[in-house]
Protein backbone atom coordinates (compact mmCIF):
# COMPACT_ATOMS: atom_id res chain seq x y z
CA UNK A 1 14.99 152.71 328.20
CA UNK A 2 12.80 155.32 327.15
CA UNK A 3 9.04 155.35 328.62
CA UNK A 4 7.81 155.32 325.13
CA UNK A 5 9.11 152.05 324.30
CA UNK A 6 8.39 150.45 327.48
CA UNK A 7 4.61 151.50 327.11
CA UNK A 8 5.00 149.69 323.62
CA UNK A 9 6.39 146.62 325.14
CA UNK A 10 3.54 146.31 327.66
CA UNK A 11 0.72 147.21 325.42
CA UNK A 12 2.40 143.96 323.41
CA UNK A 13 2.10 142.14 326.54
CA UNK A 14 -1.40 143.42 327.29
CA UNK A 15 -2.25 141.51 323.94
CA UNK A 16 -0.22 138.69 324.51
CA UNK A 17 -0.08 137.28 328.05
CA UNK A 18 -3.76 136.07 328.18
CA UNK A 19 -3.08 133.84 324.88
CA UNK A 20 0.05 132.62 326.75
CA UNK A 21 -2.04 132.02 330.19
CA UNK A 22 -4.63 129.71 328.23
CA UNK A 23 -2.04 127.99 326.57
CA UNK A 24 -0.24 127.00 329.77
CA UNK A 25 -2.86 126.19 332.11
CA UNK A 26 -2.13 128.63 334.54
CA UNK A 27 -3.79 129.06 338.00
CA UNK A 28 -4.37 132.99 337.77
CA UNK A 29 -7.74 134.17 336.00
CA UNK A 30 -8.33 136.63 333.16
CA UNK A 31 -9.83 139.15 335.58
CA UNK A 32 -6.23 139.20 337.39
CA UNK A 33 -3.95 139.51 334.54
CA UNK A 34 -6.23 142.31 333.44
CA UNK A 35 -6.15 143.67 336.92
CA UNK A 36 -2.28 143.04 337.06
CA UNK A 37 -2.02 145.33 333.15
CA UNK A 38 -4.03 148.17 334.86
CA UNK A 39 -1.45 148.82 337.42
CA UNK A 40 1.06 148.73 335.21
CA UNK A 41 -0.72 151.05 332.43
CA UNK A 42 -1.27 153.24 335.60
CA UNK A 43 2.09 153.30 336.87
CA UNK A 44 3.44 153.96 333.39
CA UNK A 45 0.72 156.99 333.03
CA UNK A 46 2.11 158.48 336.30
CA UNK A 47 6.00 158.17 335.61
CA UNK A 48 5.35 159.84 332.00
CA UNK A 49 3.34 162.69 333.88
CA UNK A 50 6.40 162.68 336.43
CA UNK A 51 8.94 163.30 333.11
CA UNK A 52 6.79 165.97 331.76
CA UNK A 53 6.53 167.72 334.79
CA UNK A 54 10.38 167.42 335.75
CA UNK A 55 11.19 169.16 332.21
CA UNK A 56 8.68 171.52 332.01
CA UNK A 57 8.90 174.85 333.98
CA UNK A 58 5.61 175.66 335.80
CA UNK A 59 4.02 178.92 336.76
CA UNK A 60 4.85 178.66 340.42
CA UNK A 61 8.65 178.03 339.58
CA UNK A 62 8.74 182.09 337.57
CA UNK A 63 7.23 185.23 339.14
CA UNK A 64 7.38 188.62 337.31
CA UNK A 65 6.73 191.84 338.81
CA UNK A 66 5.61 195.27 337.00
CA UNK A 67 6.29 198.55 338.84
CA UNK A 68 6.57 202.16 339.10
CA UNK A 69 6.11 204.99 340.54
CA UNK A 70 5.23 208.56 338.88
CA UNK A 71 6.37 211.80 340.91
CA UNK A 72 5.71 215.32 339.47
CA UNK A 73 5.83 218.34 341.27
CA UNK A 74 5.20 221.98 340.67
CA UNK A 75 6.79 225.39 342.39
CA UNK A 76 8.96 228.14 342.60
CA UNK A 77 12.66 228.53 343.25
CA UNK A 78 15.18 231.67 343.56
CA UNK A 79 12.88 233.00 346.28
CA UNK A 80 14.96 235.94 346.85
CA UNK A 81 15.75 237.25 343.35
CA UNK A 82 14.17 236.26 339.85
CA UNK A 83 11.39 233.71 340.87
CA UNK A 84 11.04 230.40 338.80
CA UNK A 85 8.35 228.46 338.77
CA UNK A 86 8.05 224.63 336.82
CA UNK A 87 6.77 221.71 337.02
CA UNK A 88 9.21 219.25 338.07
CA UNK A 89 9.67 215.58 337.83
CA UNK A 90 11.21 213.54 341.14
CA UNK A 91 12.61 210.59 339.66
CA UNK A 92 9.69 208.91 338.31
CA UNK A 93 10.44 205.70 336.60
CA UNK A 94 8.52 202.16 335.69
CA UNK A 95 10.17 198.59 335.44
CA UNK A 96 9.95 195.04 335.30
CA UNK A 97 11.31 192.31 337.84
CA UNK A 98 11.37 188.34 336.84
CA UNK A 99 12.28 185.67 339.37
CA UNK A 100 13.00 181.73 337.99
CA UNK A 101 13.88 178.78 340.02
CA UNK A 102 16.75 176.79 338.41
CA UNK A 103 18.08 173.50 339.15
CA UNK A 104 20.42 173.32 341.67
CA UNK A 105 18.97 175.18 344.24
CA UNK A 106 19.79 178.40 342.01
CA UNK A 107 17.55 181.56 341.35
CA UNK A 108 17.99 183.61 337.97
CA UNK A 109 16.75 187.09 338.00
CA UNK A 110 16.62 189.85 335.84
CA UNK A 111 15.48 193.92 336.07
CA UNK A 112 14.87 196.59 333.98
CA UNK A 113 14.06 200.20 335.17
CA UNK A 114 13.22 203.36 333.01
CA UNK A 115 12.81 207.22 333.60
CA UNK A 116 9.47 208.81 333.04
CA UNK A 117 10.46 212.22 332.54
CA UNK A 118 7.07 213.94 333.22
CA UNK A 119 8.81 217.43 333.25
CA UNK A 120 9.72 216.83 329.71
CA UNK A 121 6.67 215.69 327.48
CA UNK A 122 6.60 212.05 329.73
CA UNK A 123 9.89 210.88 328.24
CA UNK A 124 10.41 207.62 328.25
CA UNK A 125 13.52 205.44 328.15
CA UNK A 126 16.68 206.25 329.41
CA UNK A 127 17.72 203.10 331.96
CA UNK A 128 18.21 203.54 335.47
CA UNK A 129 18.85 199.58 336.06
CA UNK A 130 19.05 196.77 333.52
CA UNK A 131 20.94 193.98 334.48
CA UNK A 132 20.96 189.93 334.94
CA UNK A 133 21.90 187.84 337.76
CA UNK A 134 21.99 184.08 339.33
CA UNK A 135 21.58 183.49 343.04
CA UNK A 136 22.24 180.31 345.35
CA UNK A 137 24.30 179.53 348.46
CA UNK A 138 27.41 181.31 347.11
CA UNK A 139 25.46 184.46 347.31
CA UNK A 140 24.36 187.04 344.30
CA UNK A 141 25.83 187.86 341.40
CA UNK A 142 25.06 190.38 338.52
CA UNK A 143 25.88 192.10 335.52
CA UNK A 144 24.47 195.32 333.82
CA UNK A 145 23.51 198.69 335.10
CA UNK A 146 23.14 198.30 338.79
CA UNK A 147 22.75 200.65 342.05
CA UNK A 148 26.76 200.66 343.98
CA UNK A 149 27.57 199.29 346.66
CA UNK A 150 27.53 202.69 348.02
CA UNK A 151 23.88 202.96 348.26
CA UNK A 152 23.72 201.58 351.95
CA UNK A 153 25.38 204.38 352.83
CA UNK A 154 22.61 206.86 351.15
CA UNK A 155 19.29 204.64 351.55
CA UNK A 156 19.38 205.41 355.18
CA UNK A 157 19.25 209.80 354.80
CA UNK A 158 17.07 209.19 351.22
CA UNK A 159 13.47 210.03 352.53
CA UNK A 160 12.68 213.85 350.74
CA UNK A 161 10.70 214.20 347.76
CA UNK A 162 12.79 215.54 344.86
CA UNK A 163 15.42 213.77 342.77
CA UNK A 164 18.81 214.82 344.05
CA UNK A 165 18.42 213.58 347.31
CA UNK A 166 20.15 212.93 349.69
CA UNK A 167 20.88 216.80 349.24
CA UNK A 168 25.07 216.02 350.55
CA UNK A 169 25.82 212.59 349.02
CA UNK A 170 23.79 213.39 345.68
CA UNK A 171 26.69 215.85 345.17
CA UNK A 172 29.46 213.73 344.90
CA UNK A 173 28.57 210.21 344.96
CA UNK A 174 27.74 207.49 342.59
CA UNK A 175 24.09 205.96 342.50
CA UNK A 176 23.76 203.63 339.85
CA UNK A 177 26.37 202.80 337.46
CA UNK A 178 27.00 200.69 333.92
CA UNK A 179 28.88 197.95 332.65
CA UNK A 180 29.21 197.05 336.28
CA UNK A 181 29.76 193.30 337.98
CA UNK A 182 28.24 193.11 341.73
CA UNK A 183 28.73 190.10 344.40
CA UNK A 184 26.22 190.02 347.50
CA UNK A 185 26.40 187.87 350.35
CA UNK A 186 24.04 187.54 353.26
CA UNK A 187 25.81 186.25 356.53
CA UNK A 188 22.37 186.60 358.74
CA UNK A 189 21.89 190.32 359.78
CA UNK A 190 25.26 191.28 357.69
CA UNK A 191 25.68 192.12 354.29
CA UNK A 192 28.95 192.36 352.26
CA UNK A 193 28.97 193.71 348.83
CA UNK A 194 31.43 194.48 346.09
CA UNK A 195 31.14 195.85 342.93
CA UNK A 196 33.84 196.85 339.94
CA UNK A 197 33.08 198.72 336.75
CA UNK A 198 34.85 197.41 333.77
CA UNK A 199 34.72 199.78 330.73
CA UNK A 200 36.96 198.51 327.91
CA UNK A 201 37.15 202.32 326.40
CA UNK A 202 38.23 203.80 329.92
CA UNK A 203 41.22 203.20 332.78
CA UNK A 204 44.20 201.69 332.75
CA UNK A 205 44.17 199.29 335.64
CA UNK A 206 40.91 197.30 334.27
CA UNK A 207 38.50 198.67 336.00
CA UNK A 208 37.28 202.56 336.84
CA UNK A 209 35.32 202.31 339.51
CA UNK A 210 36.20 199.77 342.72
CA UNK A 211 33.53 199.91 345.54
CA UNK A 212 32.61 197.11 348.80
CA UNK A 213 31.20 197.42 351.97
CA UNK A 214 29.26 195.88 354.96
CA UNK A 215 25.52 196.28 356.07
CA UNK A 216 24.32 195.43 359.21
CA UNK A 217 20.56 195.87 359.50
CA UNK A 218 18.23 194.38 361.97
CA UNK A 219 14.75 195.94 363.26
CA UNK A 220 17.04 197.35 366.01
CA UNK A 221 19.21 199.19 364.02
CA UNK A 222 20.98 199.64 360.45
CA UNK A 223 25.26 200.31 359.93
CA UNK A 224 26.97 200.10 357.09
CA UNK A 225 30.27 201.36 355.98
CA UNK A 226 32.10 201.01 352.25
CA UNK A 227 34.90 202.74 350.45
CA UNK A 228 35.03 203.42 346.70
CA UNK A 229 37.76 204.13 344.56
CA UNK A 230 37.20 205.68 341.38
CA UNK A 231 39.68 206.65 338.66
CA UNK A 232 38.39 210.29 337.44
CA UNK A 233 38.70 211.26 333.51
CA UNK A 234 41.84 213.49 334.11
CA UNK A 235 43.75 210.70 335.18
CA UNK A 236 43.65 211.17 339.18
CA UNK A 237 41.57 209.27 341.48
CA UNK A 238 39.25 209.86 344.17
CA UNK A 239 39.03 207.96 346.88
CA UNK A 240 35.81 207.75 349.50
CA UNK A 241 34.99 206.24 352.80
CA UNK A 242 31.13 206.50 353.54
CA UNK A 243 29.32 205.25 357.56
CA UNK A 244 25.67 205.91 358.58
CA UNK A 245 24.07 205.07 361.45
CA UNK A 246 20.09 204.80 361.67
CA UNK A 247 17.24 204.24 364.48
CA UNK A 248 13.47 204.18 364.64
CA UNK A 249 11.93 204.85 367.78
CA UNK A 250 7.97 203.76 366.83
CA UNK A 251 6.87 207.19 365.41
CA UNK A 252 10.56 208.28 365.30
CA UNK A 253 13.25 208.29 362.64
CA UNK A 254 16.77 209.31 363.20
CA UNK A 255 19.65 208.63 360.39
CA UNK A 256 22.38 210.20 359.19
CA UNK A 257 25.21 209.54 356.69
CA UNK A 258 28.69 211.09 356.52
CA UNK A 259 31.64 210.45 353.63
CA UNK A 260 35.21 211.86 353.64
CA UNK A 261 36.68 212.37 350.20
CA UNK A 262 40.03 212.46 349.35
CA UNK A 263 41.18 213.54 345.54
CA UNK A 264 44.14 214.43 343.82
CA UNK A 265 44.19 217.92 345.21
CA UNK A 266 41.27 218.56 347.33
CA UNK A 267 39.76 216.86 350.00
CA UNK A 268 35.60 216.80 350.84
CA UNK A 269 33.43 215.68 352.65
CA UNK A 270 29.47 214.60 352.69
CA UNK A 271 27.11 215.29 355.80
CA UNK A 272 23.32 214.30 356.01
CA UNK A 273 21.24 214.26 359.02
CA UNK A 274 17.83 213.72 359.00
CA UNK A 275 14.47 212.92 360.98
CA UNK A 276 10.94 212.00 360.28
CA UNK A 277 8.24 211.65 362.48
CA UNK A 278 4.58 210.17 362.01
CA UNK A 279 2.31 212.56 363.69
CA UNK A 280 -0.57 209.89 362.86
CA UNK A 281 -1.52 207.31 359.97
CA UNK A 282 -2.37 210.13 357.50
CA UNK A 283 0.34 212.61 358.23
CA UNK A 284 4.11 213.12 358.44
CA UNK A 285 6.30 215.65 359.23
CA UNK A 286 10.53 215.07 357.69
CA UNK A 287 13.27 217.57 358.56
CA UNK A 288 16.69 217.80 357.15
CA UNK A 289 20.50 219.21 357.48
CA UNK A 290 22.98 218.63 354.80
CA UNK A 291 26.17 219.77 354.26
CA UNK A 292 28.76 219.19 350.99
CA UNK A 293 32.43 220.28 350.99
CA UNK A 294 34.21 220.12 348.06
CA UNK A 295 37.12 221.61 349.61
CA UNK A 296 37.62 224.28 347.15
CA UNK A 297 37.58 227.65 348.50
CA UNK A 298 37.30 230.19 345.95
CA UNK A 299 34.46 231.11 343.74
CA UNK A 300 34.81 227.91 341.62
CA UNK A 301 33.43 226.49 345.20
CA UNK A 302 30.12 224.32 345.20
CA UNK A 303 30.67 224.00 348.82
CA UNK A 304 27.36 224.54 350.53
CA UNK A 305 24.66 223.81 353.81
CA UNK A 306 21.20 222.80 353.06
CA UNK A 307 18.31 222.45 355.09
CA UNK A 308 14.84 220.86 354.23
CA UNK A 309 11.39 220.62 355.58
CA UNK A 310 8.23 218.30 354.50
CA UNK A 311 5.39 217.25 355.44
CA UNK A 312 3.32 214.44 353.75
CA UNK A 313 0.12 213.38 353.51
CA UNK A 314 -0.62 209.69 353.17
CA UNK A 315 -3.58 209.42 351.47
CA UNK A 316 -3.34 205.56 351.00
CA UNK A 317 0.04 203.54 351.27
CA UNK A 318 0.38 203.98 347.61
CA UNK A 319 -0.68 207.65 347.41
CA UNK A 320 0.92 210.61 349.00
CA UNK A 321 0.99 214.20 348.73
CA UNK A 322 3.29 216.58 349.96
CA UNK A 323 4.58 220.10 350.19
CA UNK A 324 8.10 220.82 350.61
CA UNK A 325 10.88 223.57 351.30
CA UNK A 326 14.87 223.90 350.79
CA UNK A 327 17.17 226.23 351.82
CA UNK A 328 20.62 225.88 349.84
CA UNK A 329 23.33 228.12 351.42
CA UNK A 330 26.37 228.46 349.25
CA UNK A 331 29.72 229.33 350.68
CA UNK A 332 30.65 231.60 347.39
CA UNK A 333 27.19 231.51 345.81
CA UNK A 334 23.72 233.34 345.60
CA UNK A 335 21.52 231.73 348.31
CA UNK A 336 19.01 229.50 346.55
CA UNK A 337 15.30 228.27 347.95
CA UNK A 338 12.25 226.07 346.69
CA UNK A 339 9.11 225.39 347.63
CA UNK A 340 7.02 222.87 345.97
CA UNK A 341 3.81 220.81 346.30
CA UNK A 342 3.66 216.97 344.53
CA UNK A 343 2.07 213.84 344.12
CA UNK A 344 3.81 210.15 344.26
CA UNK A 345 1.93 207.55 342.97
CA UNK A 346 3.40 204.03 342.88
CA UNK A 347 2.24 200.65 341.91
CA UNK A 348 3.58 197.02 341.97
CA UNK A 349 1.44 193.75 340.41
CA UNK A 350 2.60 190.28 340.64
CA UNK A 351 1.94 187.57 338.15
């Protein structure tokens, strides 16, 4: 029965029952009848309040996040022929994050993220993430424009200060990728992950891009290795397998991240090996070894070694500036290097 009619019924009764008690004589007062109503007026009041609640989402059950983080940079490249100098733009972007609880012991999430291309009039607008996604005991899955699977190999070596880093992987490996469908478990201090790309215009076995892995990451230590396979537009595929290894020792950060990659007629490989160390709370000093095969070996080459050298200043733990160099030694190319000074400024509020 619904509450609304049972409230009816006893506000009849609230009405009624004292003519009834006169008629019959009985033992019980007026003052306890009315005392006897009240409760039930008040227990009807609370169950109503307990219905409302129940359907009602509350503030506490939906969190929303708005974040960014703006990056530009200025300096000069081709050091040792026709200098260039620009101001630059290292991956700023802003986004939104939403959290609900759902019934069942489920989570529903959603994220959108967006360049800021400062280099270029502060363009705004072309997605980096935008996807949707339920959680629970099952694990995590999503749909939209998401990072790969792939990324635990990279997030370990990513710690410079310009967009295509790491310098290696950022030459042959995906990042972030579209009309793809991720699954994420947690099993304690492991991770497995799988991802598949399903473009209805591309392929021909359903899907373009295949990629899982496993994460293990504990304040110890991080592993991870994954494999990708992803069919390429001439019709051939290329096939990766990616492992990294990473350490802190207090003040001390070792990582490094290697892939072997196999395609149709040429097989690579990616190598990154860094280091940073924090020479106090202000200041910190990153150094960096990279080296991409494409395992061409002609002029057509982009086979190269890289090296890279930084040190920050951390101004606050949301502001940081920085001054930066890279060496990029080409196997059949002109010898380019950079230097560059920057800002980073990022933000994240809650509501």
């Amino acid at each position: 029965m619904k509450l609304s009619k049972i409230t009816a019924a006893m506000m009849m009764l609230s009405f009624t029952a004292p003519l009834f008690a006169a008629q019959a004589n009985d033992t019980a007062t007026n003052d306890e009848l009315r005392a006897e109503l009240q409760q039930i007026q008040q227990r009807l009041a609370t169950l109503e309040t307990q219905e409302s609640t129940a359907s009602t989402p509350t503030s506490s059950d939906t969190q929303f996040n708005f974040y960014g983080s703006l990056r530009p940079t200025f300096g000069v490249s081709n050091l040792s022929s026709d200098e260039v100098w620009d101001v630059g733009d290292a991956s700023s972007r802003i986004g939104f994050a939403a959290e609900q609880k759902l019934s069942h012991g489920l989570t529903g999430f959603a994220k959108g993220e967006f360049k800021v291309d400062i280099k270029n009039d502060g363009d705004f607008g072309d997605a980096r993430l935008a996807y949707v996604g339920i959680e629970g005991l099952f694990g995590r899955f999503a749909i939209g424009k998401q990072a790969v699977t792939q990324e635990i190999i990279s997030d370990p070596v990513d710690i410079f200060n310009r967009s295509g880093t790491p310098l290696a992987y950022d030459s042959a490996s995906p990042f972030r990728v579209n009309n793809l469908v991720t699954y994420r478990k947690q099993f304690g201090d492991f991770l497995f992950s799988a991802d598949g790309q399903f473009d209805g215009d591309k392929g021909s076995d359903g899907s373009d891009f295949v990629n899982a892995g496993v994460r293990y990451k504990t304040d110890f230590i991080y592993i991870a290795a994954a494999f990708y396979n992803k069919e390429l537009e001439d019709g051939t595929d290329e096939n990766t397998v990616g492992v990294t290894l990473s350490k802190s020792f207090d003040s001390l950060y070792l990582a490094a991240a290697y892939q072997d990659i196999d395609k149709d007629d040429a097989d690579g490989s990616t190598l990154d090996v860094v280091a940073s160390y924090a020479i106090n709370e202000s200041y910190k000093v990153k150094l960096g070894v990279s080296q991409y095969d494409d395992g061409g070996n002609d002029v057509t080459s982009k086979t190269y070694n890289a090296y890279n050298t930084t040190l920050e200043w951390h101004l606050t733990p949301m502001f940081r500036t920085f001054v930066e160099y890279q060496k990029t030694d080409y196997d059949y190319r002109e010898t380019n290097d950079q230097i560059m000074i920057g800002m980073r400024y990022n933000f994240d509020y809650k509501f």
